[in-house]
C-alpha atoms as a PDB file:
ATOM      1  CA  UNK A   1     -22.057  13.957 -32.394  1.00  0.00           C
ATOM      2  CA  UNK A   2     -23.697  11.116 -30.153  1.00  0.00           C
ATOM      3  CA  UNK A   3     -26.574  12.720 -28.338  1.00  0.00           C
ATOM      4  CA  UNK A   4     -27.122  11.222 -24.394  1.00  0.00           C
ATOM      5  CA  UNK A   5     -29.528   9.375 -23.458  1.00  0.00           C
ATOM      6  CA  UNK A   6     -31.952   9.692 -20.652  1.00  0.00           C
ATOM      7  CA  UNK A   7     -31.062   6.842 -17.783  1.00  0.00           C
ATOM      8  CA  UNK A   8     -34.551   6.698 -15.805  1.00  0.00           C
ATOM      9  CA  UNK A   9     -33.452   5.109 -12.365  1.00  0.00           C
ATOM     10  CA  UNK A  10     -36.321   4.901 -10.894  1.00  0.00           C
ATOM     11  CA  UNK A  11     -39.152   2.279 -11.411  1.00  0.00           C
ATOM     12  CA  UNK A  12     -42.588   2.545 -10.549  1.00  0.00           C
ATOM     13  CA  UNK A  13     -43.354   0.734  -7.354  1.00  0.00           C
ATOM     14  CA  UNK A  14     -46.936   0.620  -6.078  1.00  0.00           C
ATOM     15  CA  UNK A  15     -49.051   3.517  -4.856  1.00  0.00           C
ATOM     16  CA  UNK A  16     -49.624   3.898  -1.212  1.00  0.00           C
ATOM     17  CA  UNK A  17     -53.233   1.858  -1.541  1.00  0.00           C
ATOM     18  CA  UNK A  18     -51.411  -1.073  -3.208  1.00  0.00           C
ATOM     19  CA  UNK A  19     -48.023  -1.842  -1.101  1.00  0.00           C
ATOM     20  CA  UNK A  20     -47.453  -0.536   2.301  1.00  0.00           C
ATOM     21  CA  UNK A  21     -48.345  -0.489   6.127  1.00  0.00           C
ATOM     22  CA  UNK A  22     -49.075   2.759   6.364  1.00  0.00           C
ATOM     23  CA  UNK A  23     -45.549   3.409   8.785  1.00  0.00           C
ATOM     24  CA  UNK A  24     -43.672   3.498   5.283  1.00  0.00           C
ATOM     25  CA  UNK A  25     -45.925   6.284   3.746  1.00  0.00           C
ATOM     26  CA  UNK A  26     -45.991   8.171   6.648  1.00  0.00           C
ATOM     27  CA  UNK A  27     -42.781   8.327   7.179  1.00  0.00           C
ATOM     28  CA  UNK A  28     -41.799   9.131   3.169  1.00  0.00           C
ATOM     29  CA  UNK A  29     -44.225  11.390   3.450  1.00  0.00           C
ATOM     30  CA  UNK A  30     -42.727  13.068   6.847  1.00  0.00           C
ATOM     31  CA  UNK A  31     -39.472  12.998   4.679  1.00  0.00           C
ATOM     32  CA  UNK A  32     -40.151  14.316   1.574  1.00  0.00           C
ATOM     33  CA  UNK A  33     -38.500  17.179  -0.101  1.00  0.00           C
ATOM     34  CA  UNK A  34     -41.201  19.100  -3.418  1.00  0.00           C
ATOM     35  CA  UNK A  35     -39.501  18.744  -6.472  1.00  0.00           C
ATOM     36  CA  UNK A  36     -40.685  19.486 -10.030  1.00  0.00           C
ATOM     37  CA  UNK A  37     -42.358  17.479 -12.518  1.00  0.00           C
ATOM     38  CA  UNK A  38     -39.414  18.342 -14.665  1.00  0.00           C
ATOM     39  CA  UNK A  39     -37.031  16.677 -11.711  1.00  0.00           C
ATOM     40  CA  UNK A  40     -39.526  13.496 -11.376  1.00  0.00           C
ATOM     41  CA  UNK A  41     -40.363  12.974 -15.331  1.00  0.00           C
ATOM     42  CA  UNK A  42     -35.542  12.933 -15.765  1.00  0.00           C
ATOM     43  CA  UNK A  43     -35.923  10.306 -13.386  1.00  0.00           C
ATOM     44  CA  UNK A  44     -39.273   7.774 -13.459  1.00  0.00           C
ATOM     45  CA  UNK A  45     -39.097   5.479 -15.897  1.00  0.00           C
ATOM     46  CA  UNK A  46     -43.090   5.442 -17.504  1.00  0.00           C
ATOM     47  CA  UNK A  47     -44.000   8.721 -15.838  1.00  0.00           C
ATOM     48  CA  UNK A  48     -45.901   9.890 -19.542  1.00  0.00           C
ATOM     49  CA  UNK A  49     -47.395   6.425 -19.847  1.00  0.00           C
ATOM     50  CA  UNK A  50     -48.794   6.408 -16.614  1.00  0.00           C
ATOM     51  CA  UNK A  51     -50.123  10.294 -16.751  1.00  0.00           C
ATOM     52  CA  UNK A  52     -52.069   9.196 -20.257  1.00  0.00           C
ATOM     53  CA  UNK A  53     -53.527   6.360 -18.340  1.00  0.00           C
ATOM     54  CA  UNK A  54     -55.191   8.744 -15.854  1.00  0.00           C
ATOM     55  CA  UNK A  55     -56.288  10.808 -18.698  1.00  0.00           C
ATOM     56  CA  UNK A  56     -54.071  13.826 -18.914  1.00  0.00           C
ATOM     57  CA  UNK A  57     -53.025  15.006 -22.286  1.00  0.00           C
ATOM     58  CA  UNK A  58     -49.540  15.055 -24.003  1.00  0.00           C
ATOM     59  CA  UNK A  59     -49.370  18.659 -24.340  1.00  0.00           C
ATOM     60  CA  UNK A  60     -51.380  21.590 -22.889  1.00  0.00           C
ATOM     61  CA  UNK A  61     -53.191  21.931 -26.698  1.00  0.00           C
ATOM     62  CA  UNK A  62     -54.799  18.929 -26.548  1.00  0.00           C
ATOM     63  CA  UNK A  63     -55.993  19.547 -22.388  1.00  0.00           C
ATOM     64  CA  UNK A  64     -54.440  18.906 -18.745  1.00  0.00           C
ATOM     65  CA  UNK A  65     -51.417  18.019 -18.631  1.00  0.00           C
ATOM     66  CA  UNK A  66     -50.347  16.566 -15.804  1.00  0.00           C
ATOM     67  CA  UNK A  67     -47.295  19.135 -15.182  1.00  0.00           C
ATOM     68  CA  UNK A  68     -50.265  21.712 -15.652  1.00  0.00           C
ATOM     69  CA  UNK A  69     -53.199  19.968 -12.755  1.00  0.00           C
ATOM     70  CA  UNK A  70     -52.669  22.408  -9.957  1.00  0.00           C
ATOM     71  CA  UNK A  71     -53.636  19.442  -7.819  1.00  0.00           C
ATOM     72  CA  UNK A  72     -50.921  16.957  -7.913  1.00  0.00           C
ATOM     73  CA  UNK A  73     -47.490  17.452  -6.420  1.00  0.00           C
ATOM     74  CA  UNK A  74     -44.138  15.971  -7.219  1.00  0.00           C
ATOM     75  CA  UNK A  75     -41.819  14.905  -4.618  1.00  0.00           C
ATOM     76  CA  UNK A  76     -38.713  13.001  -3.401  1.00  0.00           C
ATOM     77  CA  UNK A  77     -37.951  10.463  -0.346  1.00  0.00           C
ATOM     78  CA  UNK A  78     -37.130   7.340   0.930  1.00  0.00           C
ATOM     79  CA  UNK A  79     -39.735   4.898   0.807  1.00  0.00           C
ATOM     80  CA  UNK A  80     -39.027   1.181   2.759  1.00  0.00           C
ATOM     81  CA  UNK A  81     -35.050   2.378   3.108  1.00  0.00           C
ATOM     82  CA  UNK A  82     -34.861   3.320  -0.843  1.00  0.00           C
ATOM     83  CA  UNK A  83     -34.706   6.628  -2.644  1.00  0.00           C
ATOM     84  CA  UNK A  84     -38.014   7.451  -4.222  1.00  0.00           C
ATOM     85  CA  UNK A  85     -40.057  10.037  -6.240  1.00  0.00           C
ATOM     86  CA  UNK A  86     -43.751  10.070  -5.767  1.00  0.00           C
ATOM     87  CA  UNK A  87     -46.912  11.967  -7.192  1.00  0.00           C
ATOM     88  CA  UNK A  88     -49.788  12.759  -4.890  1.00  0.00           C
ATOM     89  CA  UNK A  89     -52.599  12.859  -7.125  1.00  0.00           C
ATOM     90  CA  UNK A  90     -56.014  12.718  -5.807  1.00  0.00           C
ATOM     91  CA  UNK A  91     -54.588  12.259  -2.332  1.00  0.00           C
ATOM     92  CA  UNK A  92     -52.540   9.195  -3.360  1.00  0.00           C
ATOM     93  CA  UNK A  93     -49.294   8.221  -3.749  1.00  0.00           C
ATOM     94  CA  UNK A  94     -47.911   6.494  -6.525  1.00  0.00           C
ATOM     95  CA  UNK A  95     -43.995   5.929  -6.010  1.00  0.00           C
ATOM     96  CA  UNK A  96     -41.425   5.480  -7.857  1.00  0.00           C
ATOM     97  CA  UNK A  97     -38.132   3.614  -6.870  1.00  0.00           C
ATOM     98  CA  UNK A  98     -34.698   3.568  -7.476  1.00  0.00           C
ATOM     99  CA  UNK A  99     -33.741   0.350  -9.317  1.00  0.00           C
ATOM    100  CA  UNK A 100     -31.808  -1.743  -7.856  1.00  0.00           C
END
């Protein structure tokens, strides 16, 4: 039996420091419905990669994991007209995008 494969549709896109007037955020921001990490780790493509590049561990034995930092928060939106997920970590938000 031929297991499924994840589809990640969603790309990172910038954070909210790198790419945007600050109308955009605001209003993804205004917009946004909390989801899981679960919900945003299905659907952003290099979510893991770009956790271990802010220094949070693979699993909860080896330290903070990033599902596990009671500081960051997953969401969902539109950002510039396009469906997004973002992470606020350390008031910042990096976005992910739906691919075109």
């Amino acid at each position: 039996m031929r297991t499924a494969t994840r589809r990640c549709a969603f790309v990172y896109a910038c954070s909210c420091v790198d790419c945007s007037d600050g109308r955009f955020i605001a209003k993804m921001v205004d917009e946004a419905v909390d989801v899981t990490y679960e919900t945003v780790l299905k659907h952003c493509r290099g979510l893991a990669e770009w956790a271990a590049q802010k220094g949070y561990a693979r699993s909860s034995q080896q330290g903070l994991t990033l599902k596990n930092d009671n500081h960051v928060s997953f969401h969902r939106s539109r950002f510039k007209g396009l469906p997004c997920y973002y992470v606020r970590w350390s008031s910042i938000e990096f976005i992910w995008c739906k691919e075109s």
